[in-house]
Each structure stands twice: as structure tokens, then as C-alpha cells.
C-alpha atoms as a PDB file:
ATOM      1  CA  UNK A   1     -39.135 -31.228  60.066  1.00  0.00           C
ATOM      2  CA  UNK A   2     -37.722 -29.183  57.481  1.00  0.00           C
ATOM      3  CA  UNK A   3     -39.418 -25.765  56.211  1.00  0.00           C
ATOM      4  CA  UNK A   4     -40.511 -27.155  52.530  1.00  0.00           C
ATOM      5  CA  UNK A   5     -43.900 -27.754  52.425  1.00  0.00           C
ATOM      6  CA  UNK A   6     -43.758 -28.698  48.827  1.00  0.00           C
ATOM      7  CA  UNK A   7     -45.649 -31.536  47.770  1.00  0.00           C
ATOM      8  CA  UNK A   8     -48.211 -31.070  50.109  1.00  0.00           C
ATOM      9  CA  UNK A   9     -51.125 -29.238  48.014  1.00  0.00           C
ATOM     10  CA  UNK A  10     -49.847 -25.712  49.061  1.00  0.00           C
ATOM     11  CA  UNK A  11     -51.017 -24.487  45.478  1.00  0.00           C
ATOM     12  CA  UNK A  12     -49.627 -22.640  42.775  1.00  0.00           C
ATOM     13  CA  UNK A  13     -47.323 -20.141  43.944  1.00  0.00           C
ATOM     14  CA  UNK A  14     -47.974 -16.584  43.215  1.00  0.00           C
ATOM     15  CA  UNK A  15     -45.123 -15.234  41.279  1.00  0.00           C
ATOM     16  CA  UNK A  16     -46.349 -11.682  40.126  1.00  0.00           C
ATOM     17  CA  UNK A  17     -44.448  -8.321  42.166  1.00  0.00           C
ATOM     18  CA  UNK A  18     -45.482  -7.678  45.484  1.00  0.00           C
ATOM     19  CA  UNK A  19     -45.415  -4.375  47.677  1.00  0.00           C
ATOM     20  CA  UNK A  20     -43.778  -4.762  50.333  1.00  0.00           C
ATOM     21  CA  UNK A  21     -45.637  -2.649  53.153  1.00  0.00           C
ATOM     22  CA  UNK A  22     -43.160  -0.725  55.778  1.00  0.00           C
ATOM     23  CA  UNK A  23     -43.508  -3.412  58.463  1.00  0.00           C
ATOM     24  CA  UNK A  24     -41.858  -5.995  56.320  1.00  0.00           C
ATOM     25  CA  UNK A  25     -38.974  -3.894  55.113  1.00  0.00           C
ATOM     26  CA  UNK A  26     -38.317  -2.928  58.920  1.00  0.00           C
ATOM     27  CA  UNK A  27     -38.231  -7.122  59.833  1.00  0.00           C
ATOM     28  CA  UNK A  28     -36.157  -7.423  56.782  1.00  0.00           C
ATOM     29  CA  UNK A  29     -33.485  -4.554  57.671  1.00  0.00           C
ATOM     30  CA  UNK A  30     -33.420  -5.760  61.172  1.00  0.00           C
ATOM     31  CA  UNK A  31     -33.217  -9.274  60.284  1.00  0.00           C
ATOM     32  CA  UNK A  32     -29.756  -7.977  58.330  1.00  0.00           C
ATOM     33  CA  UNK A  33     -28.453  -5.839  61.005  1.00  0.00           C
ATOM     34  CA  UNK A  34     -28.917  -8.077  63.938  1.00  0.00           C
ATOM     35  CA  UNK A  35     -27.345 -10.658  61.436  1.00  0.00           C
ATOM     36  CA  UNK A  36     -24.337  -8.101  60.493  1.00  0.00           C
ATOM     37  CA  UNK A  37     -23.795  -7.643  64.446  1.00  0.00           C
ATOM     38  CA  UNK A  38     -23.696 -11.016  65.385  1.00  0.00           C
ATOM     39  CA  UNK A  39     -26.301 -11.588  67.131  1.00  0.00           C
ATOM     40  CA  UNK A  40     -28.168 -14.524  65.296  1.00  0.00           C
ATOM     41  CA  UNK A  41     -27.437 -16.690  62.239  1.00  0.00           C
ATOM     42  CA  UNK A  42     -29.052 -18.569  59.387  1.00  0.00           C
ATOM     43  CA  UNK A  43     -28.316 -21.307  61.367  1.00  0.00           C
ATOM     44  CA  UNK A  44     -30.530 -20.236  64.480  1.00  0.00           C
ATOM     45  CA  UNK A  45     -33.033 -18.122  62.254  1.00  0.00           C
ATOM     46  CA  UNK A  46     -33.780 -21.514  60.247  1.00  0.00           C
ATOM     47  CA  UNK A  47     -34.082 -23.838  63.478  1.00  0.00           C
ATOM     48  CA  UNK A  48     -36.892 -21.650  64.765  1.00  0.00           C
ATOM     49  CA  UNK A  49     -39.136 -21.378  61.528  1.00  0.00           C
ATOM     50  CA  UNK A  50     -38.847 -25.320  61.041  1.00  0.00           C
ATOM     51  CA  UNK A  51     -39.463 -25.837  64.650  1.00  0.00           C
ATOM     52  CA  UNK A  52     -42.511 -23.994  63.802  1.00  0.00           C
ATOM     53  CA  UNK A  53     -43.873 -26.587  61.829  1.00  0.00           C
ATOM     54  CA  UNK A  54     -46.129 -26.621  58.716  1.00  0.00           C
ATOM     55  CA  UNK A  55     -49.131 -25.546  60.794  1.00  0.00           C
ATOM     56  CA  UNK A  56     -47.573 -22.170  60.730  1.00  0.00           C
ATOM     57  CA  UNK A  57     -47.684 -21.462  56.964  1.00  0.00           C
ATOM     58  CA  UNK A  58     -51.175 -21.818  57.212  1.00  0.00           C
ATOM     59  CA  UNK A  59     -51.516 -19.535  60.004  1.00  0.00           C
ATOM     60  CA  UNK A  60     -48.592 -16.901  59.900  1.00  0.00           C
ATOM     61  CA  UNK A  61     -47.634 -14.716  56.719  1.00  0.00           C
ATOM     62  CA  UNK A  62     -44.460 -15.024  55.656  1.00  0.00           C
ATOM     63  CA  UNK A  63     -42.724 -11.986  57.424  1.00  0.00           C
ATOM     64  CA  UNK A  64     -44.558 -12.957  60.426  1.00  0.00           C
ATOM     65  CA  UNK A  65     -43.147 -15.976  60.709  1.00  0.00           C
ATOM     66  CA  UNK A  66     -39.593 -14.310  59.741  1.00  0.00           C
ATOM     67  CA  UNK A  67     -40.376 -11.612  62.853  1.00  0.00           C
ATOM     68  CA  UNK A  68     -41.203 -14.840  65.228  1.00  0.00           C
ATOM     69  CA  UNK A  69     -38.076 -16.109  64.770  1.00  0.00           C
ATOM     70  CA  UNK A  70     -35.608 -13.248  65.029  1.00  0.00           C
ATOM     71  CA  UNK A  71     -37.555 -12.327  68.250  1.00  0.00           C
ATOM     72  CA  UNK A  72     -36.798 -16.249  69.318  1.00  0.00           C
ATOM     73  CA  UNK A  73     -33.377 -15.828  68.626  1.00  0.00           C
ATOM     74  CA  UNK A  74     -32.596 -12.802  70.446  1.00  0.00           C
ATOM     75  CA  UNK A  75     -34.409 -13.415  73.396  1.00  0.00           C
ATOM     76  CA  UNK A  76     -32.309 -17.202  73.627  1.00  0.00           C
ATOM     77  CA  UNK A  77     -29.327 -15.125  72.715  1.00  0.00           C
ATOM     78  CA  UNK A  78     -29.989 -12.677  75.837  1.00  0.00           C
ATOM     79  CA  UNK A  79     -30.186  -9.370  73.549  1.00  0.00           C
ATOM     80  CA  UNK A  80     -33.656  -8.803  75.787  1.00  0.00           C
ATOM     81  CA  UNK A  81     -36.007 -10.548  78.310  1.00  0.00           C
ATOM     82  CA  UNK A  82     -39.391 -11.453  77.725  1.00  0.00           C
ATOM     83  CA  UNK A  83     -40.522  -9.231  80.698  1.00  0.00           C
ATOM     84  CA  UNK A  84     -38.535  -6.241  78.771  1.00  0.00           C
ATOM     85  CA  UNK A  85     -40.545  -7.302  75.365  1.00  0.00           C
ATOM     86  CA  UNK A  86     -43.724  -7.195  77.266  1.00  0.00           C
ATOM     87  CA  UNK A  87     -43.044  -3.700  78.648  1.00  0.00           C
ATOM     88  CA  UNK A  88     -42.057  -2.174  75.447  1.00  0.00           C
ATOM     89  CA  UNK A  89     -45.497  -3.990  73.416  1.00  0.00           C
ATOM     90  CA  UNK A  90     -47.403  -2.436  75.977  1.00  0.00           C
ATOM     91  CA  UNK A  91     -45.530   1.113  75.484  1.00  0.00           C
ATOM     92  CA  UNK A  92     -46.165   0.156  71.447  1.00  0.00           C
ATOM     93  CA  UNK A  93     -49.805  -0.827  72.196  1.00  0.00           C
ATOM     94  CA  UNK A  94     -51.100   2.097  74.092  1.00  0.00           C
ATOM     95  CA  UNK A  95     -49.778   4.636  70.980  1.00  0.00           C
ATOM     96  CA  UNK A  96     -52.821   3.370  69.206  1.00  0.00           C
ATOM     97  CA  UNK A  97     -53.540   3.735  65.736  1.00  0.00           C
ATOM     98  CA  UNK A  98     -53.015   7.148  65.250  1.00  0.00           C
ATOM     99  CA  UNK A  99     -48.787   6.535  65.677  1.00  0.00           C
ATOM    100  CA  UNK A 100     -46.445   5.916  62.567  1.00  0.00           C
ATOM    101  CA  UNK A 101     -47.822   3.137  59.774  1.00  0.00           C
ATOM    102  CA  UNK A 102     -51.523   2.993  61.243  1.00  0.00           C
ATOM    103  CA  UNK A 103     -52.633   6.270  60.982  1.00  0.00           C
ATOM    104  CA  UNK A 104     -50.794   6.346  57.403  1.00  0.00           C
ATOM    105  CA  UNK A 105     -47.614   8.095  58.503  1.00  0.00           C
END
């Protein structure tokens, strides 16, 4: 199943500027980086979002479905371990919203 939805009564798409908020410049820096050191390709990064399916562009924003498959890719390329993710979203979770981005800093 390929990634191209087209065809399928997705709509007009918007083509007007967008602002890109912080969290999607960070996913697109580290999408380079972790592409610069090696450790995941086009290759991989496309497998993931077309194993995804189409369900996901109805569900998942475009940089969220960009950030589900670099995390894919580096946990099947060993970078870290699930258990390790979980530990550090909990560490990331109990800042709250008064850390970085949410409390508009």
C-alpha cells in the first residue's frame, strides 16, 4: 500500500503558507540528523508511513505521522529500547505544561 491517497476524495489541498510550530521543526531537524548519521533512510522512513496505511491520514497530522516513523526506525535500528522511550516520556510527562513550548517558552 503505497502512501498516495490521491484519488480517494481527500479534498482540495490547502496550498496557502503554513507556520510551522517548534515541535515540527524539532521532528524535521532530527529527521535530518539521524538521517546525516546513518541511522535511518528514506528507504526505512517510507516503509513505516505506508505500513501505516490510509487510516492514518485521517487520524495523524502530518508531522505526527513523520515522528511515528523515525521513532519506528530507531527503535528497529537499536538506537533505544522501548522500555528506555517509556522512561524518558514519563520524565517528559511529569514536567507538565509549564516546561519549554507549553507554557509558551
Amino acid at each position: 500500500m503505497g502512501g498516495d491517497i490521491s484519488g480517494d476524495g481527500g479534498g482540495p489541498i490547502p496550498r496557502e503558507g503554513h507556520d510551522y510550530a517548534l515541535w515540527e521543526k524539532r521532528i524535521d531537524a532530527l529527521m535530518v540528523l539521524c538521517g546525516e548519521k546513518g541511522l535511518m533512510t528514506v528507504d526505512g522512513l517510507r516503509r513505516v508511513l505506508e505500513d501505516m496505511g490510509p487510516e492514518s491520514f485521517e487520524t495523524m497530522g502530518y508531522y505526527e505521522r513523520w515522528i511515528a516513523s523515525v521513532n519506528q526506525n530507531l527503535l528497529e535500528g537499536g538506537v533505544y529500547t522501548t522500555e528506555e522511550l517509556g522512561t524518558r516520556m514519563e520524565a517528559v510527562a511529569r514536567r507538565g505544561a509549564s516546561y519549554g513550548e507549553a507554557a509558551g517558552g
